[in-house]
Protein backbone atom coordinates (compact mmCIF):
# COMPACT_ATOMS: atom_id res chain seq x y z
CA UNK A 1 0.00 0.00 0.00
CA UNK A 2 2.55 2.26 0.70
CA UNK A 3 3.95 1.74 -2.81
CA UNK A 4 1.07 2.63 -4.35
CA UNK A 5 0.92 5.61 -2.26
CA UNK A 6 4.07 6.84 -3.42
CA UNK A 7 3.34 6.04 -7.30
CA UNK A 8 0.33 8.41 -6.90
CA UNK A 9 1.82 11.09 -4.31
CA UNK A 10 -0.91 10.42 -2.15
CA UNK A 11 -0.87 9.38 2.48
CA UNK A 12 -0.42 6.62 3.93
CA UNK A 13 -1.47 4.49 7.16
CA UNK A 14 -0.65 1.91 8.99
CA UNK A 15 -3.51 1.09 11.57
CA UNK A 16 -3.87 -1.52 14.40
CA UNK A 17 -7.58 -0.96 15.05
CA UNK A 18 -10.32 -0.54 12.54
CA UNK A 19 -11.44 2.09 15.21
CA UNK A 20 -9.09 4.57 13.62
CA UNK A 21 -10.49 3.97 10.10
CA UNK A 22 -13.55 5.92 10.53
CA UNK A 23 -11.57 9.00 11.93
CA UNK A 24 -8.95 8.78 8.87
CA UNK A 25 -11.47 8.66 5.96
CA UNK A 26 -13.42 11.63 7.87
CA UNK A 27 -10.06 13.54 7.35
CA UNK A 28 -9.34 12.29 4.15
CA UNK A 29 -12.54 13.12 2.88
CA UNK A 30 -12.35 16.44 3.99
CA UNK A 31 -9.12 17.29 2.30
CA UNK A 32 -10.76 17.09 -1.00
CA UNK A 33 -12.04 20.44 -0.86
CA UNK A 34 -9.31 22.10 1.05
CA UNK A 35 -7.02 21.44 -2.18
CA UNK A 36 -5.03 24.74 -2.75
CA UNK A 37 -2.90 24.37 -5.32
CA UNK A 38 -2.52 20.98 -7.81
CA UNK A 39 0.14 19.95 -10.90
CA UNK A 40 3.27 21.74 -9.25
CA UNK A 41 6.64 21.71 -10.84
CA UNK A 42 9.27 23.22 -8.76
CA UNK A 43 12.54 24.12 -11.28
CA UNK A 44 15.47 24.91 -8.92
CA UNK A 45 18.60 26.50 -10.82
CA UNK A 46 21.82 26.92 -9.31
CA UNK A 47 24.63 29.25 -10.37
CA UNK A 48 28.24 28.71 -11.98
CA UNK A 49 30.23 27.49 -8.11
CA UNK A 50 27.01 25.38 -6.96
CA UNK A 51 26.48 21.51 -7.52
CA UNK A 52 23.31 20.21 -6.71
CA UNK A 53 24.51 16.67 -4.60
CA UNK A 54 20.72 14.65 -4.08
CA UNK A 55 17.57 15.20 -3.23
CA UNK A 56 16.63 13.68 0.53
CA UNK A 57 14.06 11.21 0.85
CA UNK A 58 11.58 12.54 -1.90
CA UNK A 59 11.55 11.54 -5.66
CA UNK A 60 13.27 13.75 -8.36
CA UNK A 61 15.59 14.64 -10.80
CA UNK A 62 19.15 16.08 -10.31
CA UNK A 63 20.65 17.65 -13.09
CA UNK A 64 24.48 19.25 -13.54
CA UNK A 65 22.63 22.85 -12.23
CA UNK A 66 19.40 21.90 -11.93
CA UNK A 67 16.91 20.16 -9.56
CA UNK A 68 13.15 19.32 -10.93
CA UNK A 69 10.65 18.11 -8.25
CA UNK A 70 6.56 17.59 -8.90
CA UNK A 71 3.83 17.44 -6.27
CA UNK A 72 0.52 16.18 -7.26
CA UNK A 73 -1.34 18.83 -5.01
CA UNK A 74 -0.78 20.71 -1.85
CA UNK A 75 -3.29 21.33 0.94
CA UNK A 76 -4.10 24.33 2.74
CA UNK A 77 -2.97 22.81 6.26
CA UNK A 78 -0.02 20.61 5.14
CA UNK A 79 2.89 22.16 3.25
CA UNK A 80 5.32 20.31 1.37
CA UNK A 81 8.77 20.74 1.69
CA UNK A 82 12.15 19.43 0.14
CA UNK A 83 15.62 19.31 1.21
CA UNK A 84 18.20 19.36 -1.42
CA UNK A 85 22.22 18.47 -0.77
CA UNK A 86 24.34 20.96 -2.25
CA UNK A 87 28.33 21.58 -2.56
CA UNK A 88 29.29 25.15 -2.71
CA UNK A 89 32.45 26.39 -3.66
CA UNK A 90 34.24 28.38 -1.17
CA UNK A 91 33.97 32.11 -0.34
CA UNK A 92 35.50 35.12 0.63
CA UNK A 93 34.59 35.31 4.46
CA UNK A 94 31.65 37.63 5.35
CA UNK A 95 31.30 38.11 1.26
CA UNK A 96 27.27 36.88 0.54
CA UNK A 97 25.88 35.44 -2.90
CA UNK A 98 22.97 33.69 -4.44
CA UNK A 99 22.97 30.26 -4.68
CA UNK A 100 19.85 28.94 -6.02
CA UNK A 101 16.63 30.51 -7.63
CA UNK A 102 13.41 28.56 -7.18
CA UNK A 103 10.41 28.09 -9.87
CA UNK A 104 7.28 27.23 -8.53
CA UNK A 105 4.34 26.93 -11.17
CA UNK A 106 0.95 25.32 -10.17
CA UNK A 107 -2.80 25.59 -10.47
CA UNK A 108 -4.36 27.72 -8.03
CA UNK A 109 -7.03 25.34 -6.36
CA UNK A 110 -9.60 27.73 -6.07
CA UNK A 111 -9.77 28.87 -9.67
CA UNK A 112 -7.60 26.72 -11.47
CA UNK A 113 -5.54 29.37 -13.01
CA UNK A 114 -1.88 28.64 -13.67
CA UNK A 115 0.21 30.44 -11.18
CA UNK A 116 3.97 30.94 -10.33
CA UNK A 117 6.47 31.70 -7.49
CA UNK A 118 10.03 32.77 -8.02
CA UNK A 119 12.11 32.78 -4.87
CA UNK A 120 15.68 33.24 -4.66
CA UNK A 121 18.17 32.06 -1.73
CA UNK A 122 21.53 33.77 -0.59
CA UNK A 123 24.09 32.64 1.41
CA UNK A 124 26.70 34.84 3.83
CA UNK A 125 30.33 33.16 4.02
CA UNK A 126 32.48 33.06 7.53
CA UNK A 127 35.97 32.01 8.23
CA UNK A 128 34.71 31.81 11.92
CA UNK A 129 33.38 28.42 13.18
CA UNK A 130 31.60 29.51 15.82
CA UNK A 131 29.67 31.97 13.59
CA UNK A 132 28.84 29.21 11.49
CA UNK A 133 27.31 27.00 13.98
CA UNK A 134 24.88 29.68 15.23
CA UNK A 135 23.69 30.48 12.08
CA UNK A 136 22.51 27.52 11.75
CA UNK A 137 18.44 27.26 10.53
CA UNK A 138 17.32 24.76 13.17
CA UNK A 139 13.83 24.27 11.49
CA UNK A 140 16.61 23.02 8.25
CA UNK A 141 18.26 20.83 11.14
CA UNK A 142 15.45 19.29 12.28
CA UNK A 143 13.84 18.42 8.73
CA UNK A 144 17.23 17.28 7.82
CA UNK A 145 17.28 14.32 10.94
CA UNK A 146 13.91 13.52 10.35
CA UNK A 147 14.61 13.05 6.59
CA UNK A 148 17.91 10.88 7.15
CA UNK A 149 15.77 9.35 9.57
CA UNK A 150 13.13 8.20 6.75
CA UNK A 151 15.64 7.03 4.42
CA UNK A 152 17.14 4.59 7.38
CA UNK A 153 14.34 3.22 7.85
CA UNK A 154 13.54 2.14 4.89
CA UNK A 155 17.40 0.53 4.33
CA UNK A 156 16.81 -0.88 7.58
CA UNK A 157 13.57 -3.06 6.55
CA UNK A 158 16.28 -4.06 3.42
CA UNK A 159 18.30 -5.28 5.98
CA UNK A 160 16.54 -6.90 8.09
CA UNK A 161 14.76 -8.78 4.64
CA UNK A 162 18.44 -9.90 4.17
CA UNK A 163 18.90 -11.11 7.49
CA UNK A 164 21.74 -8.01 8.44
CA UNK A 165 20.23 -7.38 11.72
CA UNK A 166 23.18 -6.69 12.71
CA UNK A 167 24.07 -3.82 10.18
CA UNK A 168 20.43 -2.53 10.81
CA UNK A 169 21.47 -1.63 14.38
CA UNK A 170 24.45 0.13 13.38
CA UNK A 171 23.07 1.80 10.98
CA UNK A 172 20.40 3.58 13.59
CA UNK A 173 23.31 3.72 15.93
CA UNK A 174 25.53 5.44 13.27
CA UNK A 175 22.74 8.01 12.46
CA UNK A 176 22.04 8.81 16.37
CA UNK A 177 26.12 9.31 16.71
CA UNK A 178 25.90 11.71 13.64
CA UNK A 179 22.79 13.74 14.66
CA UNK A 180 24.10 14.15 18.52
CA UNK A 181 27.87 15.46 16.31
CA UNK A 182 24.71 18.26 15.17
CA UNK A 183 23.49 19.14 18.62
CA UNK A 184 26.38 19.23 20.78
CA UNK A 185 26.72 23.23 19.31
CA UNK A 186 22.93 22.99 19.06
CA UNK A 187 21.56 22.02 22.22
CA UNK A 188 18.23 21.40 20.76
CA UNK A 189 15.75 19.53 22.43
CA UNK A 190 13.70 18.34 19.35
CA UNK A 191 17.01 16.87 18.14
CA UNK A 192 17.69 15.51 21.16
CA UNK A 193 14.08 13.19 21.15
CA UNK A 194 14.94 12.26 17.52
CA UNK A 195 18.55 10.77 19.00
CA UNK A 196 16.28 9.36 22.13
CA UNK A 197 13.86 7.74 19.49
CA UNK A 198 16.84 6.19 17.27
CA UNK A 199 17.99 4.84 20.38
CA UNK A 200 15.41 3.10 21.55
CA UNK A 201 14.55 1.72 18.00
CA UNK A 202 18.29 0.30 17.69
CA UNK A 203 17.93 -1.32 21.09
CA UNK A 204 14.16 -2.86 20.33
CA UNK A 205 15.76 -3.97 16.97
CA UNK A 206 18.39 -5.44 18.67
CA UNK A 207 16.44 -7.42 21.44
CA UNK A 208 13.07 -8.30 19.14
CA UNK A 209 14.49 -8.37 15.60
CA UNK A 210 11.14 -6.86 13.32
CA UNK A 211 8.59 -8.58 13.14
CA UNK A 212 5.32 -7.92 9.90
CA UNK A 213 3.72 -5.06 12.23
CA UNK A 214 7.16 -3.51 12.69
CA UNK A 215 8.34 -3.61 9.11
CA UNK A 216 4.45 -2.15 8.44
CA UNK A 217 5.52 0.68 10.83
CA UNK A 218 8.99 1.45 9.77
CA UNK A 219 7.76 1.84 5.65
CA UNK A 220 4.79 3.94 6.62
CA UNK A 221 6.67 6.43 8.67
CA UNK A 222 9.29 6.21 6.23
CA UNK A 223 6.75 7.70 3.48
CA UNK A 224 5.27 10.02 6.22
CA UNK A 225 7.81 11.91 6.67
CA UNK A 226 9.39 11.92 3.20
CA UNK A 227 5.66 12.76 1.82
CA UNK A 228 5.14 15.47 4.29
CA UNK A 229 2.40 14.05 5.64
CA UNK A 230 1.23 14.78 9.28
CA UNK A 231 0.32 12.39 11.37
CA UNK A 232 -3.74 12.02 12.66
């Protein structure tokens, strides 16, 4: 199910009751006419000293200097994001230039005329590390760990197909390590529950292998986040 919820750019559940049916198709349902924009193509161009690296956990293309990414439609109470890997070449410190412009065209839900957004993004260079680290966008953090997070799980269910239960719990452990390297300048506490979570999923993983439900659980949440979906 999940697949075909990705094919189609649509949500995803995984329920343990058929008490919580009711409530989702009451939501569902009512997302149909809270549709405010459909057929988006985002067309990100970056400049001469920019390389676009990947695109985490969502579905696109990656060109030499250019980044395409469609969204079936967007609701009024769920924006969709993206977070896009980039290598920049290097700077003269406190010197600031643009380093990606941003295309959005869509249909406007309400009256289905074509639309489009053009927003630009620059970025400030700093031979000081300190000044660095507390410029960082926490909001960008925190998507970022919850992203990596998505694509582990879903190599983790690979693993664990293949029998590597062992490399499955490293590879939670190894993302925990990395995203506690992130908050010891940070000292955020929503970073700090995604490292608490990973932990505890390594250690169940470890103890109770993954069983149907689990695997279930870990693609779901997977697509979740990666789809931008919130949770009910």
């Amino acid at each position: 199910m999940t697949r075909l919820a990705r094919a189609g750019e649509g949500n995803t559940f995984f329920v343990t009751s058929a008490d919580d049916l009711s409530r989702i198709f009451k939501i569902e349902l009512g997302d149909v006419g809270n549709v405010v924009a459909r057929k988006i193509g985002v067309d990100i161009r970056f400049p001469e000293g920019v390389r676009p690296i990947r695109i985490l956990g969502r579905e696109g293309r990656v060109a030499r200097d250019r980044v395409f990414l469609e969204f079936t439609q967007v609701y009024g109470h769920m924006p969709k994001h993206a977070l896009i890997e980039v290598a920049i070449d290097p700077g003269s410190s406190d010197a600031s230039r643009e380093i990606a412009v941003a295309e959005v065209n869509y249909r406007c839900g309400v009256d289905n005329e074509f639309r489009q957004v053009v927003a630009r993004v620059n970025a400030r260079f700093s031979a000081s590390k300190s000044v660095v680290q507390n410029s960082a966008n926490i909001e960008v953090m925190r998507d970022l760990a919850e992203s990596l997070i998505a694509v582990a799980k879903d190599e983790v269910v690979e693993m664990m197909d293949r029998g590597e239960k062992t490399a499955a719990v490293s590879r939670l452990g190894a993302l925990k390590e990395e995203i506690d390297g992130w908050n010891a300048q940070l000292r955020d506490e929503k970073l700090e529950e995604q490292s608490a979570v990973l932990a505890q999923e390594a250690a169940e993983l470890e103890i109770h292998g993954m069983d149907n439900a689990k695997r279930k659980a870990y693609r779901t949440e997977s697509y979740q986040s990666s789809n931008s979906q919130y949770a009910y």
